[in-house]
Protein backbone atom coordinates (compact mmCIF):
# COMPACT_ATOMS: atom_id res chain seq x y z
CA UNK A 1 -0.19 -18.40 -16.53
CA UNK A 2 2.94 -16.90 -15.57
CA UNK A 3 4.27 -13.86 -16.99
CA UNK A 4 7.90 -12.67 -17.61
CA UNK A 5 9.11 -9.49 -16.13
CA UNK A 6 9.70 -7.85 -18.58
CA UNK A 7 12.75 -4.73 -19.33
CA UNK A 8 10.63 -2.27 -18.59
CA UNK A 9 10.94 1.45 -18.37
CA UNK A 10 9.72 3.28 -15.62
CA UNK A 11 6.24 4.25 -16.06
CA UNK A 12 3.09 5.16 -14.75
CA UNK A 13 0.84 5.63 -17.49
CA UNK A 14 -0.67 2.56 -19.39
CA UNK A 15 1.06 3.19 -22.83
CA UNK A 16 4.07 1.58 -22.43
CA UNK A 17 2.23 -1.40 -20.45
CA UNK A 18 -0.76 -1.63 -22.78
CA UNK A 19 0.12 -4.46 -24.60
CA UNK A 20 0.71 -6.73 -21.56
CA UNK A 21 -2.67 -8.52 -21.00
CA UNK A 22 -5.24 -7.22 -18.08
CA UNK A 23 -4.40 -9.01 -15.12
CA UNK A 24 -7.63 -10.67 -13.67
CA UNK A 25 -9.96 -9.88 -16.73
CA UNK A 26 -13.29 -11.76 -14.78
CA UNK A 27 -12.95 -8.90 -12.34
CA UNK A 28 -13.26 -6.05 -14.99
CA UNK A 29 -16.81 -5.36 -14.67
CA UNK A 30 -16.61 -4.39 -10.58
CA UNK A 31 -13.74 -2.11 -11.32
CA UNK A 32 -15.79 -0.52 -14.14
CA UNK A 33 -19.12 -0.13 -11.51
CA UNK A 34 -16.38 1.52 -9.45
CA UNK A 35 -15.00 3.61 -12.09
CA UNK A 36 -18.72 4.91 -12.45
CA UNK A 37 -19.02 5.82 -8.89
CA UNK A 38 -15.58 7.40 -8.61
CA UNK A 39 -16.02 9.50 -12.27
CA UNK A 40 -19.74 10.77 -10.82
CA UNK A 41 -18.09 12.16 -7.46
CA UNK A 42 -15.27 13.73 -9.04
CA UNK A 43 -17.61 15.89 -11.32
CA UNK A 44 -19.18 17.32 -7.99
CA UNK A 45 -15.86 18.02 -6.11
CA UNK A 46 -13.79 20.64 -6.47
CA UNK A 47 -10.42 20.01 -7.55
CA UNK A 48 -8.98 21.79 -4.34
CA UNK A 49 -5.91 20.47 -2.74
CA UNK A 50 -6.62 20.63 1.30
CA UNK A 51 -6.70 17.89 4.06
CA UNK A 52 -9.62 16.20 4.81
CA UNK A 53 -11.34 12.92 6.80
CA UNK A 54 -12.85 10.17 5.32
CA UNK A 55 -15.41 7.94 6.59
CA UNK A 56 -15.95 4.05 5.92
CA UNK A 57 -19.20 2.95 6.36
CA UNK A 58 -18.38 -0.76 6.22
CA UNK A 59 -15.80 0.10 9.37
CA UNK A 60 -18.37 1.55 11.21
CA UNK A 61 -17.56 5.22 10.07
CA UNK A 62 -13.39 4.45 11.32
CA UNK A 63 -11.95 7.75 9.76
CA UNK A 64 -8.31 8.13 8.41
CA UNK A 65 -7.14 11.82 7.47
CA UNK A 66 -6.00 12.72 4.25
CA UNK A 67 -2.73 14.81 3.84
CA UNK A 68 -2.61 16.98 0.42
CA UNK A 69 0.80 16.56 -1.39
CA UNK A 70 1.73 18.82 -3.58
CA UNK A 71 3.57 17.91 -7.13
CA UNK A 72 6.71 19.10 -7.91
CA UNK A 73 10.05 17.81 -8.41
CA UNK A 74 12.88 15.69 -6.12
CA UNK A 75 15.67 13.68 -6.34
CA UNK A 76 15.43 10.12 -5.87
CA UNK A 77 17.80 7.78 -3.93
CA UNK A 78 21.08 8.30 -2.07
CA UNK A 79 24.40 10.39 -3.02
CA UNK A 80 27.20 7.55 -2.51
CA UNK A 81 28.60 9.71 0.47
CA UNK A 82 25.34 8.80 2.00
CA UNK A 83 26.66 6.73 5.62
CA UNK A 84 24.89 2.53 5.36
CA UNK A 85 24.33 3.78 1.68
CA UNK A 86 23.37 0.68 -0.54
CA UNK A 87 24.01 0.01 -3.87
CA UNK A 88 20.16 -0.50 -5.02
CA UNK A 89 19.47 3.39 -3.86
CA UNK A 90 21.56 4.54 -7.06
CA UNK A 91 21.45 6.35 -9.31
CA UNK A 92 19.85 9.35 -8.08
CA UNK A 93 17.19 10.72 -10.85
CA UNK A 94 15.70 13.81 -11.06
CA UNK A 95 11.68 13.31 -10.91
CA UNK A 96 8.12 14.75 -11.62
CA UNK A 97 5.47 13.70 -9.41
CA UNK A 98 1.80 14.96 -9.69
CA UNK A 99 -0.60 15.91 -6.73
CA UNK A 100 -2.26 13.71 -4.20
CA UNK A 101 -3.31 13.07 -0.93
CA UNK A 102 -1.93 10.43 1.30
CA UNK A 103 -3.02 9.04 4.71
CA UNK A 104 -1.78 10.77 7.49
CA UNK A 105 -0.61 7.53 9.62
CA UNK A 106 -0.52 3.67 8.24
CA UNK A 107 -3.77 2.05 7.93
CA UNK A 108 -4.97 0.77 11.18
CA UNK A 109 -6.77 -1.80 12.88
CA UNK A 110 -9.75 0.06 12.63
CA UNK A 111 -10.12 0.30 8.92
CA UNK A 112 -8.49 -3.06 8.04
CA UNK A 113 -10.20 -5.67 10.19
CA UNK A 114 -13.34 -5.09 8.82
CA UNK A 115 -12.11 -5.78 5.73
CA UNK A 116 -10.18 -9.06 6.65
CA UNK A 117 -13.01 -9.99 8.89
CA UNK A 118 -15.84 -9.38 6.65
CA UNK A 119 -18.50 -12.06 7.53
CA UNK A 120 -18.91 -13.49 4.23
CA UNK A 121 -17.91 -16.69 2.90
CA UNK A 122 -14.89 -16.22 0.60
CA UNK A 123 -13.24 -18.94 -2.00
CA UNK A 124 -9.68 -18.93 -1.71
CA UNK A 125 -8.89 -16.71 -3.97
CA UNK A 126 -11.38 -13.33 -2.11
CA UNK A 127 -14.61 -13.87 -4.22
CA UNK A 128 -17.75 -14.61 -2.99
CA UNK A 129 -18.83 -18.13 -1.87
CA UNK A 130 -22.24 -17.94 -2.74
CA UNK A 131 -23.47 -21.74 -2.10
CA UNK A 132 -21.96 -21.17 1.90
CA UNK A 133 -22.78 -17.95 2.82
CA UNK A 134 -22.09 -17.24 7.21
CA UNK A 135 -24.68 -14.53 7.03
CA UNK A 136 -28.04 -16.34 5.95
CA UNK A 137 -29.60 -19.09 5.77
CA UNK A 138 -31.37 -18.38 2.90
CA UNK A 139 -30.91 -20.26 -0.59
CA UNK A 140 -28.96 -17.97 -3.19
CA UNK A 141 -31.95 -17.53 -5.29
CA UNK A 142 -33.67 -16.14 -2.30
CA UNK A 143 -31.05 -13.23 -1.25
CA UNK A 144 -31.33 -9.56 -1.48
CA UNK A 145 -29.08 -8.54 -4.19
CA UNK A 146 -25.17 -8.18 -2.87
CA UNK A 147 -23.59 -4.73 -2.44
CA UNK A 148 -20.60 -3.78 -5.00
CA UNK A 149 -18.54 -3.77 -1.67
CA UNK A 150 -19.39 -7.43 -1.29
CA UNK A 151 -18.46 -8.07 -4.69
CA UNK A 152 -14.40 -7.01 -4.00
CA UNK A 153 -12.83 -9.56 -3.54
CA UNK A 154 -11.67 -9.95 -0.03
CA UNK A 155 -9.64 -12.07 2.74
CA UNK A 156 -10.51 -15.26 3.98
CA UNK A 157 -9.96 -15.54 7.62
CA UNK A 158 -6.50 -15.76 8.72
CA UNK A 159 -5.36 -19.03 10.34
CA UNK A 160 -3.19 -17.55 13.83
CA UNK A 161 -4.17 -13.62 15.22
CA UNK A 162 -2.51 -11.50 12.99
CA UNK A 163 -2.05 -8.93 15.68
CA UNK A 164 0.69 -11.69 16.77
CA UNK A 165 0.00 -10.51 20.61
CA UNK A 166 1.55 -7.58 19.85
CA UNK A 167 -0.03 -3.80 22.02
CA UNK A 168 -3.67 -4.39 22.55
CA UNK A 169 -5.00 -6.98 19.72
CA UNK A 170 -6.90 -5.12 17.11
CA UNK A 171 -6.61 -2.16 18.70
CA UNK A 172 -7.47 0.90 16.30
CA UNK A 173 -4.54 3.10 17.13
CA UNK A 174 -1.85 0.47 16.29
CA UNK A 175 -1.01 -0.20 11.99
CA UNK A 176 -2.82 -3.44 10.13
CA UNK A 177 0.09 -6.04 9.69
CA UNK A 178 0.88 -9.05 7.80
CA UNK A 179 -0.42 -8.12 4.88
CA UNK A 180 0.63 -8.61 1.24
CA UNK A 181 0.99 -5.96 -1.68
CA UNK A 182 -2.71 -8.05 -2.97
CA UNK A 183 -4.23 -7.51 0.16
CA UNK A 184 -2.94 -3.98 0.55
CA UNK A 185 -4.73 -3.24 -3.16
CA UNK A 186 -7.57 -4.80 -2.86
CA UNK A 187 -8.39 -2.95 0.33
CA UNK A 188 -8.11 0.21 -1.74
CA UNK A 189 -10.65 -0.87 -3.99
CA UNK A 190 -13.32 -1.75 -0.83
CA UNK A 191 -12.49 1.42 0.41
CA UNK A 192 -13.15 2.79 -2.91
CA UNK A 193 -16.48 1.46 -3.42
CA UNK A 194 -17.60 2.85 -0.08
CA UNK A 195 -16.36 6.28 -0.46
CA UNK A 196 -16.45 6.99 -4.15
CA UNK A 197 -12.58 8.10 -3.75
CA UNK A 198 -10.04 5.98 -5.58
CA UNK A 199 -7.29 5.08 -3.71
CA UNK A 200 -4.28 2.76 -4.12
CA UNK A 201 -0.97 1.82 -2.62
CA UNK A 202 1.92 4.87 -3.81
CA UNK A 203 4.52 4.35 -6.06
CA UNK A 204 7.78 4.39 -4.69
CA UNK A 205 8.66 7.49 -5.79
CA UNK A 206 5.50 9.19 -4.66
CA UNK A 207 6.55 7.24 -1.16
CA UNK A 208 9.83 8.74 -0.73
CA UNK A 209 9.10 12.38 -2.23
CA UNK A 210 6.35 12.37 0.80
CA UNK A 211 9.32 11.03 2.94
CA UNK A 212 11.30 13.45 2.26
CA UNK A 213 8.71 16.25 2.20
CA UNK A 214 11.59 18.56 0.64
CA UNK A 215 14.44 17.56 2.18
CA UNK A 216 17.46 15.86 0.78
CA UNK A 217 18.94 14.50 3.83
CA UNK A 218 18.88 10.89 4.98
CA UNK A 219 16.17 11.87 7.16
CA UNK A 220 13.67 14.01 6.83
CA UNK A 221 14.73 15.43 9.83
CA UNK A 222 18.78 15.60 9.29
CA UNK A 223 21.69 13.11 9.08
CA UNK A 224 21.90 12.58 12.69
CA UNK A 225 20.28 9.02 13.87
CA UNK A 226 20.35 10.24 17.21
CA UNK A 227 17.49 12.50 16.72
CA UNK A 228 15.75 9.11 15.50
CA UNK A 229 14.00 8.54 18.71
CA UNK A 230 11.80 11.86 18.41
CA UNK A 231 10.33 10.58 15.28
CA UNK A 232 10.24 6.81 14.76
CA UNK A 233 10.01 3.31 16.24
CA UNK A 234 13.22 1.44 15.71
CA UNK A 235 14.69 -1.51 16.95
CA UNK A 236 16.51 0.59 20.01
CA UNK A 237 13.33 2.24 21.26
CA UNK A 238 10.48 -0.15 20.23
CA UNK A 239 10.46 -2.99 23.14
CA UNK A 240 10.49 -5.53 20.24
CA UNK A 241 6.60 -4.43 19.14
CA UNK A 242 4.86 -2.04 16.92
CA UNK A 243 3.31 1.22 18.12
CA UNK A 244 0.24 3.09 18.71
CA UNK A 245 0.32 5.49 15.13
CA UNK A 246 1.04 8.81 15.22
CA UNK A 247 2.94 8.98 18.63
CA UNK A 248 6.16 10.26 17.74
CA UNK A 249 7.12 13.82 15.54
CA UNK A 250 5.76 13.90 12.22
CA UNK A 251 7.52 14.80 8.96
CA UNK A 252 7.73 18.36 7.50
CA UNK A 253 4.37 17.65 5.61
CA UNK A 254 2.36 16.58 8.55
CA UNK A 255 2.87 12.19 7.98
CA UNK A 256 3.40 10.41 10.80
CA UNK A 257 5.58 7.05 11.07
CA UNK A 258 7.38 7.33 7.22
CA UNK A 259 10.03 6.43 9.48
CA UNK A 260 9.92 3.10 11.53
CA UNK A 261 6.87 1.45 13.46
CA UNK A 262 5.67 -0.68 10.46
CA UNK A 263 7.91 -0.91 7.18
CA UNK A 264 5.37 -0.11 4.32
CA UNK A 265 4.49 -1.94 0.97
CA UNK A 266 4.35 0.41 -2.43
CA UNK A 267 3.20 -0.35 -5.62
CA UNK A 268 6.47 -1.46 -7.41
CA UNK A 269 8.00 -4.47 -8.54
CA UNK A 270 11.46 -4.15 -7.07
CA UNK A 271 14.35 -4.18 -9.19
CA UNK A 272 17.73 -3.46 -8.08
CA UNK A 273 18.30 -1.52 -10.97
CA UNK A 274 14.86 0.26 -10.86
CA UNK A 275 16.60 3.79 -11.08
CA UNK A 276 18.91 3.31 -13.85
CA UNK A 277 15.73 2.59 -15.56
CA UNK A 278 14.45 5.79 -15.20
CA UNK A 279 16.09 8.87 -16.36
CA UNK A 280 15.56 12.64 -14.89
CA UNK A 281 12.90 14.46 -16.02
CA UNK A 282 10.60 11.38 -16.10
CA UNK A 283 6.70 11.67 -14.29
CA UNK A 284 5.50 9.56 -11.83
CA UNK A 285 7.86 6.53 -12.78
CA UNK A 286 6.66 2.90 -11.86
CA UNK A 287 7.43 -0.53 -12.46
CA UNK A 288 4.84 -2.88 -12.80
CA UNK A 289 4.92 -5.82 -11.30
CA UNK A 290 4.62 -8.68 -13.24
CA UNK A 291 5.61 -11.54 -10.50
CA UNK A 292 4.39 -11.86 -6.84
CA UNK A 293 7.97 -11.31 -6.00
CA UNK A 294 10.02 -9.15 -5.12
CA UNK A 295 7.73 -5.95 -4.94
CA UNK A 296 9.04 -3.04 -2.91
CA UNK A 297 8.78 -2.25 0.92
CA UNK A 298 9.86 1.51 2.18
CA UNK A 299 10.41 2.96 5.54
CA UNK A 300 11.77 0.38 7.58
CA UNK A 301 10.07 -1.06 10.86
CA UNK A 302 10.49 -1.44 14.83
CA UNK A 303 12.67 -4.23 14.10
CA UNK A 304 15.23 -2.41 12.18
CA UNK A 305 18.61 -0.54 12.86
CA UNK A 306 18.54 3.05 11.99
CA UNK A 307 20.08 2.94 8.89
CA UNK A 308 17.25 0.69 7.42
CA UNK A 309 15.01 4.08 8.38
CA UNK A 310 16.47 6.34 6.15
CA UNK A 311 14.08 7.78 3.33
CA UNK A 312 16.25 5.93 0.12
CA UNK A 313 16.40 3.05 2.04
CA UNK A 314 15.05 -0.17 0.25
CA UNK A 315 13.49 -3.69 0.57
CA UNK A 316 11.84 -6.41 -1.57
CA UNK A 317 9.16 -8.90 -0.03
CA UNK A 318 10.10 -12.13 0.03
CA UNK A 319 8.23 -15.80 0.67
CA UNK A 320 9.93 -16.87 3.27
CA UNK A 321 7.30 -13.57 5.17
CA UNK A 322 5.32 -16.54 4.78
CA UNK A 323 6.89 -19.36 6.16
CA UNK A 324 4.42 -20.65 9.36
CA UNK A 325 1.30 -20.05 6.94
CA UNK A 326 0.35 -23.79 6.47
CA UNK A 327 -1.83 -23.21 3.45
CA UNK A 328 -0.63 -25.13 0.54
CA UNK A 329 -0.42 -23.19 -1.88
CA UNK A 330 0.51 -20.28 0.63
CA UNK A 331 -2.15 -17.59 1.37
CA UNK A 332 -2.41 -14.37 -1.12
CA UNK A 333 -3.79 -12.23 1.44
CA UNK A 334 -1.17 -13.22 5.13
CA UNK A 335 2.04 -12.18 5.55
CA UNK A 336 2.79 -14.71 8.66
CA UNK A 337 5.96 -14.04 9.42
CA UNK A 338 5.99 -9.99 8.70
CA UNK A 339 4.69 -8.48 12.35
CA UNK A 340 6.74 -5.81 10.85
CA UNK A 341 5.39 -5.15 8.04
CA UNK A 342 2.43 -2.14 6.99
CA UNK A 343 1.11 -0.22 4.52
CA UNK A 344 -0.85 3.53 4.09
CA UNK A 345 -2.56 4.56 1.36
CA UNK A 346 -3.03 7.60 -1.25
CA UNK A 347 -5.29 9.09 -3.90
CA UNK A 348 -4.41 11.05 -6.83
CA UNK A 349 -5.54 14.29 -7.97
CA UNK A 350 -6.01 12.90 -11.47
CA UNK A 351 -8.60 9.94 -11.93
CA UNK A 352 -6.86 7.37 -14.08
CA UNK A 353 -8.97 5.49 -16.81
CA UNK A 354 -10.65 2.36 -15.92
CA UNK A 355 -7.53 0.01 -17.52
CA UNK A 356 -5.08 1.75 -15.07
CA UNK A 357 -7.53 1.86 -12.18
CA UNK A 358 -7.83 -2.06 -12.41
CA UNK A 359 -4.17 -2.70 -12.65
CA UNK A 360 -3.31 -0.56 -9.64
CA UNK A 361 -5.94 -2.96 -7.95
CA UNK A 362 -5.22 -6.73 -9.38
CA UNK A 363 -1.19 -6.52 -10.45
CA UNK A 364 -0.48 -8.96 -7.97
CA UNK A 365 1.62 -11.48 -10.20
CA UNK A 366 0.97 -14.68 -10.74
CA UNK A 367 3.43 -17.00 -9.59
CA UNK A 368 4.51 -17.70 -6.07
């Protein structure tokens, strides 16, 4: 069924999106299982803000650091005096954002293959194949119970090496690409139902507030594109491939590549009017994404001029990423034509309910 996008204001809590149906409902009862596990290690943490490494049992204990943000307030977009400035980075808003942690480099190969290559059979659509199962040869009323990891829906095996030849294969110190916004999410939740952490894909505003990591230049190191090269892969330093993570100057707050190697997928529908939705003042703002596309890509890649670096700097996905892909209907988990194209993760302070926690994870849209 295909949904309209509707005028939406900004918005990251569920009231103003409550009335819009659950996207996915037959998954409900592993996000509430999850829910469980993430509400019973909360009570036992402490709330404390500080940097810390996570562990993911299903990736062979691959670790990816966690970088505390603090909330506060910044300005969103571009001032029109702003050099390559484009129209969709307007108007700039005034905006809230609440605390969380976010990865300290883009997911790698190390924490996402496992994931895409996870040794079960999948239907199309990520769930579990039960009557052709690669890992026994057992009838299905003869198998141990399945793990709520197993249960996440998941990728079926990708068609071409989505490495695309690019540095050393799956190599762990080079970012996961050619993935979609669904793929992206429903990573998260795996990762959540190892570690008992909920994490998602940011928002776009919580992506460019950790951009900018206090400043308010086009940069988060200055105006000047010539410094680019300490601090990101772009087309003019790149040799046409992505990058080992974390090999160039980080940002103020300690992130590594906001700038260039991969461009990196957020939880927003795009809109090219997405700010004048908002107005200052507003928390967390979001727009839900209704429709497979456009949603929104930040950061820009090692296949872009400097100006698509910049921190306002925005993109939409679009299906022609998946042009060579020759499923019919096209793959919801391959972006075959995006070697370009990333994603890290975060994890709020605040636990949301179970509702929000299962939108974050299935608001894929429904329509190519």
């Amino acid at each position: 069924m295909s949904r309209r996008l509707l005028a939406l204001p900004l918005v990251l809590t569920a009231s103003a999106f409550a009335t819009e149906p659950l996207p996915h409902p037959e998954l409900l009862p592993t996000t509430k299982k999850i829910h469980e596990l993430i509400e019973k290690e909360a009570a036992v943490e402490a709330a404390a803000m500080k940097l810390y490494t996570e562990k993911a049992p299903q990736a062979e204990n691959a670790t990816l650091d966690l970088i505390p943000i603090k909330g506060g307030e910044f300005t969103i977009g571009s001032p029109d005096s702003e050099p390559k400035r484009k129209a969709d980075e307007g108007p700039q808003r005034k905006l809230k954002i609440e605390p969380f942690w976010m990865e300290k480099t883009e997911v790698t190969w190390d924490l996402y293959q496992p994931f895409m290559d996870n040794r079960k059979a999948r239907n199309k659509d990520g769930t579990l194949n039960r009557d052709n199962d690669l890992t026994t040869s057992e009838p299905p009323e003869q198998r141990d119970g399945e793990s709520l990891v197993d249960v996440v829906t998941q990728p079926t095996p990708p068609h071409l090496p989505m490495h695309f030849g690019m540095g050393e294969g799956y190599s762990k110190q080079y970012p996961a690409i050619g993935v979609t916004a669904h793929a992206a999410s429903k990573f998260c939740e795996w990762l959540s139902a190892q570690t008992g952490h909920f994490y998602r894909l940011p928002t776009e505003a919580e992506w460019e507030y950790a951009c900018r990591a206090g400043t308010t230049t086009a940069y988060s190191f200055g105006d000047d594109p010539a410094k680019l090269d300490e601090y990101a892969w772009s087309v003019g330093n790149s040799e046409y491939q992505y990058q080992k993570v974390a090999t160039k100057k980080p940002n103020p707050w300690g992130l590594y590549d906001m700038h260039g190697n991969v461009a990196e997928l957020c939880l927003d529908q795009y809109a090219a009017d997405a700010y004048a939705r908002a107005k200052d003042g507003d928390t967390n703002p979001w727009l839900p994404v209704l429709k497979r596309y456009p949603t929104v890509v930040r950061g820009g890649s090692w296949n872009d001029d400097p100006e698509k670096l910049r921190s306002a700097a925005r993109l939409g996905t679009d299906p022609a990423w998946k042009m060579i892909d020759p499923q019919l209907p096209k793959s919801l988990w391959y972006f075959t034509n995006a070697p370009w194209l990333g994603f890290r993760i975060i994890r709020p302070l605040k636990v949301p309910s179970v509702e929000e926690m299962h939108r974050y994870w299935n608001m894929d849209g429904d329509t190519e």
